[in-house]
N, C-alpha and C. Protein backbone atom coordinates (compact mmCIF):
# COMPACT_ATOMS: atom_id res chain seq x y z
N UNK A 1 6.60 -0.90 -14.67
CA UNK A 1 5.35 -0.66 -13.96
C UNK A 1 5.63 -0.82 -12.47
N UNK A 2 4.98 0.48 -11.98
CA UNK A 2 5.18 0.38 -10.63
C UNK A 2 3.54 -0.59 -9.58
N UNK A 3 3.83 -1.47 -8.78
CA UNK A 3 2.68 -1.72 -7.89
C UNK A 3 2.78 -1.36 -6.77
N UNK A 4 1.60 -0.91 -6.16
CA UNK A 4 1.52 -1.14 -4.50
C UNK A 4 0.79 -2.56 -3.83
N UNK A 5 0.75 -2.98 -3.26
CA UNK A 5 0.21 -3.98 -2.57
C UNK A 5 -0.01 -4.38 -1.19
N UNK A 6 -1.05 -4.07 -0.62
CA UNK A 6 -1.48 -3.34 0.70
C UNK A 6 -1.11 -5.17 1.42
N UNK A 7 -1.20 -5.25 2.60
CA UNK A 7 -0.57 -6.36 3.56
C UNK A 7 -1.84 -6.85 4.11
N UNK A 8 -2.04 -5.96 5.32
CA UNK A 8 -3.60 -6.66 6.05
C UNK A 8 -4.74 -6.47 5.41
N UNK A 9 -5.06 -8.01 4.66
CA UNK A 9 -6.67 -8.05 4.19
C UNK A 9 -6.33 -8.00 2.72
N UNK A 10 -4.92 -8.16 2.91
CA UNK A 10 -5.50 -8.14 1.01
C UNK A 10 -3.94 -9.17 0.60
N UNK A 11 -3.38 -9.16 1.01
CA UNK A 11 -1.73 -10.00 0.52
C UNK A 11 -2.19 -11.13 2.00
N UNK A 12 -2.63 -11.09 3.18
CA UNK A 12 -2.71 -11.99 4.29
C UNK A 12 -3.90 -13.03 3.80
N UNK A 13 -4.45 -12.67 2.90
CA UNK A 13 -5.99 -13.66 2.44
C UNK A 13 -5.17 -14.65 1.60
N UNK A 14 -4.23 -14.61 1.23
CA UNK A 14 -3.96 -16.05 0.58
C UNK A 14 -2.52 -15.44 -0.16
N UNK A 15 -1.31 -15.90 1.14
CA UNK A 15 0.04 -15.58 0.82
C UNK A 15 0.91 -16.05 -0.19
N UNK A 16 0.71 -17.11 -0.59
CA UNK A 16 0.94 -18.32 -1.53
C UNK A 16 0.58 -17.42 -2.77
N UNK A 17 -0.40 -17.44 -2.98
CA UNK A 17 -0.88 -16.98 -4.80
C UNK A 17 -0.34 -15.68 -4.72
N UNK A 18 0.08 -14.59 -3.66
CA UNK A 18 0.51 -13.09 -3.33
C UNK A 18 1.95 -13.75 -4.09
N UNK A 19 2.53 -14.71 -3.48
CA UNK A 19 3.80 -14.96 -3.65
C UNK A 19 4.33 -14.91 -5.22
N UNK A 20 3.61 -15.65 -5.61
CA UNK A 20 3.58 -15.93 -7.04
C UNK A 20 3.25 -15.26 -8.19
N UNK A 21 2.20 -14.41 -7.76
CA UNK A 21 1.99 -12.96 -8.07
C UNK A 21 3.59 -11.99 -8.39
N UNK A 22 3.68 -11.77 -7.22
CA UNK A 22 4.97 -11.14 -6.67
C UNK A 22 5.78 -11.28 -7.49
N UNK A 23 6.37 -12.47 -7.67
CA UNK A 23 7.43 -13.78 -8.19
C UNK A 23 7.26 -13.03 -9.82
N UNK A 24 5.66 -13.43 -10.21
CA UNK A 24 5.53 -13.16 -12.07
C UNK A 24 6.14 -11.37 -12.41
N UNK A 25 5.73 -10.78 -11.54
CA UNK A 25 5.70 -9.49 -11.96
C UNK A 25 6.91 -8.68 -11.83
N UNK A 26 8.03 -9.45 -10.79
CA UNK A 26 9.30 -8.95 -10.68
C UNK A 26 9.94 -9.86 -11.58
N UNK A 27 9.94 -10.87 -12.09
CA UNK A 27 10.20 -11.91 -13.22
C UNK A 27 10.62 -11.05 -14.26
N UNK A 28 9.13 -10.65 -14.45
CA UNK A 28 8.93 -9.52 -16.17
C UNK A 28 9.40 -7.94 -16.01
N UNK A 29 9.89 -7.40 -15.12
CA UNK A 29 10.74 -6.41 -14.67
C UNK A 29 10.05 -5.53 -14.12
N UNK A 30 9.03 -5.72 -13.15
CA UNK A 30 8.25 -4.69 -12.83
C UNK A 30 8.40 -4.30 -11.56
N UNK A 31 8.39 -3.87 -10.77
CA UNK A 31 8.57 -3.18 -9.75
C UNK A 31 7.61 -3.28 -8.46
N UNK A 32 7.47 -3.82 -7.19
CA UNK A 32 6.29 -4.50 -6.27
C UNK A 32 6.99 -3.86 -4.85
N UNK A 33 5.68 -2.89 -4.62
CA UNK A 33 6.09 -2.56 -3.25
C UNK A 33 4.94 -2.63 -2.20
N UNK A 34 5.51 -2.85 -1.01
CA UNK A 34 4.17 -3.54 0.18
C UNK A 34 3.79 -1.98 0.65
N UNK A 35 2.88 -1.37 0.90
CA UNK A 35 2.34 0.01 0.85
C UNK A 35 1.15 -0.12 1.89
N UNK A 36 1.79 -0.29 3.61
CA UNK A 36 1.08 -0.82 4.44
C UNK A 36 0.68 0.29 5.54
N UNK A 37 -0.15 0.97 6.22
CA UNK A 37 -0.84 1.53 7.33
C UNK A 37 -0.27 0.74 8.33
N UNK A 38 0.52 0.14 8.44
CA UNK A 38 0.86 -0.70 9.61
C UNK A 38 1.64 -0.25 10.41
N UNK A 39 1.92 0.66 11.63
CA UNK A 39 3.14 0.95 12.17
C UNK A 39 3.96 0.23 11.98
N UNK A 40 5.42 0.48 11.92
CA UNK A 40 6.81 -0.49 11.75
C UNK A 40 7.05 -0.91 12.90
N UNK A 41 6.88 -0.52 13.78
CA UNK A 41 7.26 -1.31 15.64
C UNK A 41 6.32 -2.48 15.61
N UNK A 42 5.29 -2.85 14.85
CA UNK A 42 4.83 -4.24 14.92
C UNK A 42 4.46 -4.73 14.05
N UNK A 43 5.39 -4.48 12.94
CA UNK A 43 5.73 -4.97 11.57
C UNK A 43 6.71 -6.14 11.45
N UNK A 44 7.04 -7.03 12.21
CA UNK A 44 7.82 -7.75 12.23
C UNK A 44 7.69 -9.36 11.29
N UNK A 45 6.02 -9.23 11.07
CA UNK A 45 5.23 -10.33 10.26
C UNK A 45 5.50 -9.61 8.54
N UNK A 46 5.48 -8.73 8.78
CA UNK A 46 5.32 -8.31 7.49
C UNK A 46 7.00 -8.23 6.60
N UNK A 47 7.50 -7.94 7.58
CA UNK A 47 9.14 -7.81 7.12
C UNK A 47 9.40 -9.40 7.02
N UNK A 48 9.41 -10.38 7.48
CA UNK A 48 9.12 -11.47 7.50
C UNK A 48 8.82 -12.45 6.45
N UNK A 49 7.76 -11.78 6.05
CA UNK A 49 6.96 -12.33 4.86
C UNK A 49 7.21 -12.43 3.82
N UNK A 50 7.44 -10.89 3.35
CA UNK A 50 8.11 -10.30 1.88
C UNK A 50 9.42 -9.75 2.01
N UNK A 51 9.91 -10.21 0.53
CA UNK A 51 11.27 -9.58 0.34
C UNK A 51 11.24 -8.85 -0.80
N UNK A 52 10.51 -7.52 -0.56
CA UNK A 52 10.21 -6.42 -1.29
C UNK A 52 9.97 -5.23 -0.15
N UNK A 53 10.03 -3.82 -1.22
CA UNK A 53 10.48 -3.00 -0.56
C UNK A 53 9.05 -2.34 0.47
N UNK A 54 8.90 -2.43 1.60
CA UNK A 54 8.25 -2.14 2.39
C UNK A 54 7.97 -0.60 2.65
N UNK A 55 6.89 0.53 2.61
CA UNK A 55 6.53 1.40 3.14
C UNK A 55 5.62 1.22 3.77
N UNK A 56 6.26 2.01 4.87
CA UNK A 56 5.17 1.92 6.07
C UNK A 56 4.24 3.93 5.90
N UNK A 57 3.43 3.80 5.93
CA UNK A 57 2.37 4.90 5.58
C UNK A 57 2.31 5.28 7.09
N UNK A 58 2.38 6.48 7.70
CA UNK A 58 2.61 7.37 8.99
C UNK A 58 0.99 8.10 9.14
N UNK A 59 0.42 7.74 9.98
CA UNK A 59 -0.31 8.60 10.59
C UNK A 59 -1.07 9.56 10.17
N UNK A 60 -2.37 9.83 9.74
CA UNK A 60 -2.68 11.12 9.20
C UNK A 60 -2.50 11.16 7.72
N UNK A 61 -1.53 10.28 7.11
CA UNK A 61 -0.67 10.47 5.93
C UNK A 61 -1.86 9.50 4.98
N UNK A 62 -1.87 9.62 3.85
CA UNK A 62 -2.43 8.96 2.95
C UNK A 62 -1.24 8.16 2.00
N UNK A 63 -1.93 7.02 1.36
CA UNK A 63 -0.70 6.24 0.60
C UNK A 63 0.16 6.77 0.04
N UNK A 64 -0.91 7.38 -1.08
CA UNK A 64 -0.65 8.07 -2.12
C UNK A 64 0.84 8.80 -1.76
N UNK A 65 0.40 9.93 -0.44
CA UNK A 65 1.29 10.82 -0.25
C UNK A 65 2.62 10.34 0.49
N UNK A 66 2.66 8.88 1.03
CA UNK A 66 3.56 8.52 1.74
C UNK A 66 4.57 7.84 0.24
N UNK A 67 4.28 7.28 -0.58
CA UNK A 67 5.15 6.72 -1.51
C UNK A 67 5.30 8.24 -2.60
N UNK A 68 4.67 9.09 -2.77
CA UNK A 68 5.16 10.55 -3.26
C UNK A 68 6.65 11.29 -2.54
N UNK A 69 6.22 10.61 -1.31
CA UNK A 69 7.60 11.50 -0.85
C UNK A 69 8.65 10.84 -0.83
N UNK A 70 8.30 9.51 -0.97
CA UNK A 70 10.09 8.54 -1.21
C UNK A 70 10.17 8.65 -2.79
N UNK A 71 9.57 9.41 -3.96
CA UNK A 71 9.84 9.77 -5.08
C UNK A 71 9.43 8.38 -6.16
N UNK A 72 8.39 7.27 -5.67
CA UNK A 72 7.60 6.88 -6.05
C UNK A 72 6.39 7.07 -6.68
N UNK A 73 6.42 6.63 -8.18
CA UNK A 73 4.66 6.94 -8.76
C UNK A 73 4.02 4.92 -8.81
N UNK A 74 3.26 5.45 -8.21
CA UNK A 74 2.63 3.62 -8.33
C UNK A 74 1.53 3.68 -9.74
N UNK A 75 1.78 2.76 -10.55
CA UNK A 75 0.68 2.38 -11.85
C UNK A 75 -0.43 2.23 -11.32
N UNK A 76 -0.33 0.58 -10.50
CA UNK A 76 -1.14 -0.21 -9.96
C UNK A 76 -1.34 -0.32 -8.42
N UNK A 77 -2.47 -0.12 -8.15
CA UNK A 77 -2.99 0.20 -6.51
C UNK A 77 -3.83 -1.50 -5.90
N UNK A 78 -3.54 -2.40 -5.27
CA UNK A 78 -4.24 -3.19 -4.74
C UNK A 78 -4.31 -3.51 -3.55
N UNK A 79 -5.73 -2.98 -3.00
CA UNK A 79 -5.72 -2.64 -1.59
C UNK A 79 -7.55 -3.07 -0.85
N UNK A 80 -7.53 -3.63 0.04
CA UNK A 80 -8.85 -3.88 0.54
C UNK A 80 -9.92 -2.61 1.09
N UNK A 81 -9.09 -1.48 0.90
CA UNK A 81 -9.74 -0.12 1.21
C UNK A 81 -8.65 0.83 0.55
N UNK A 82 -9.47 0.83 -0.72
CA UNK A 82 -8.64 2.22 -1.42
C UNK A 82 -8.88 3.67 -0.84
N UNK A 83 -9.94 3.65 -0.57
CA UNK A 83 -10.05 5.06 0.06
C UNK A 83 -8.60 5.29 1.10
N UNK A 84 -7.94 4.79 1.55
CA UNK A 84 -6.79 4.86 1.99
C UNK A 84 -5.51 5.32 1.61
N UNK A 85 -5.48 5.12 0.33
CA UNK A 85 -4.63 5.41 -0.74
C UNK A 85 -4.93 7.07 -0.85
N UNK A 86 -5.54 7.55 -1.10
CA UNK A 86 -5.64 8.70 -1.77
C UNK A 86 -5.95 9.81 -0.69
N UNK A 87 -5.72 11.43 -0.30
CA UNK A 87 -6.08 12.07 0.86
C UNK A 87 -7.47 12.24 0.71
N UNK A 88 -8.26 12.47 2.10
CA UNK A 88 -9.58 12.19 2.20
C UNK A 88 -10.04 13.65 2.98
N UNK A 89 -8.77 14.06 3.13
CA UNK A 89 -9.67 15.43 4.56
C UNK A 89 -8.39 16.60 4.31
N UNK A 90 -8.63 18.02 4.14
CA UNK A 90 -7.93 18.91 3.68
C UNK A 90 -7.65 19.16 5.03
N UNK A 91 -7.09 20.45 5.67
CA UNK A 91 -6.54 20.78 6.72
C UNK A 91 -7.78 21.35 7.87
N UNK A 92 -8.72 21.93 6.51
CA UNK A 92 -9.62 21.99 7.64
C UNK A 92 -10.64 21.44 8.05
N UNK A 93 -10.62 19.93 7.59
CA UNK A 93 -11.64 19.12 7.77
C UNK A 93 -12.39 18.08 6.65
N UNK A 94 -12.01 19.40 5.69
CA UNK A 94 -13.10 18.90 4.57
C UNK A 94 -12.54 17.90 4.00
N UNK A 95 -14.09 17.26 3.47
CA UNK A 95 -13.82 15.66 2.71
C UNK A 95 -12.71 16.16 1.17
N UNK A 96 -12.08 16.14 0.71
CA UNK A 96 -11.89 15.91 -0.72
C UNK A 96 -11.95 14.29 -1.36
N UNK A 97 -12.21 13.79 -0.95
CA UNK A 97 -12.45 12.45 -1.14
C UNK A 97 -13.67 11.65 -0.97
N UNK A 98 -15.04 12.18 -1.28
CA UNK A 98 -15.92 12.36 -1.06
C UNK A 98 -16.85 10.62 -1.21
N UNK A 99 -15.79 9.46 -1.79
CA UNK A 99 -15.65 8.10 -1.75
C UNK A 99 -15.38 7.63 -0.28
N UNK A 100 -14.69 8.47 0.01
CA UNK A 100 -14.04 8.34 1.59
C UNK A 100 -15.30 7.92 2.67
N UNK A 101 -16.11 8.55 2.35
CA UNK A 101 -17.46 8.63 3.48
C UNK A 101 -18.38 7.37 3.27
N UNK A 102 -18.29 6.63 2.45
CA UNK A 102 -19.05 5.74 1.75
C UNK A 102 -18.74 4.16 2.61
N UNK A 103 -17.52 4.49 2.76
CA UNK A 103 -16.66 3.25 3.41
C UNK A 103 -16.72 2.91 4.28
């Protein structure tokens, strides 16, 4: 099983039980990756923190589509704003994510 696990607001609310979390689920052979909106030039807390595999999500880009292109499928999504995860606006504007607006 693959996870994502978003950084600010959702792994920073209480690092300790994240840890252990972390700890159980790579234990039992599962797979835990940090799946963060965070630019990497001031990612230095986050590299820091965890010793798991870090994507940093680019601009414009949705989760979803940023761990698609390193040839990642995530099971499990845990994130303080999913609408983030998934694309929200086609090329020409439009919502496809129509959860997106709600947020």
């Amino acid at each position: 099983m693959n996870v994502a696990l978003d950084y600010d607001e959702t792994y920073t609310l209480d690092p300790l039980v994240w840890d252990k979390i972390i700890k159980l689920l790579i234990n039992e052979g599962h797979h835990v990756y940090c799946v963060t909106k965070r630019y990497e030039s001031i990612a230095d807390d986050i590299k820091l923190a965890l010793d798991i595999p870090i994507i940093f999500v680019a601009k414009g880009v949705a989760k979803l589509q940023a761990v698609r292109l390193k040839g990642i499928k995530i099971d499990i999504w845990i994130d303080d704003k999913p609408q983030s995860i998934t694309p929200y606006k086609r090329g020409s504007g439009t919502l496809i994510n129509k959860g997106f607006a709600r947020w």
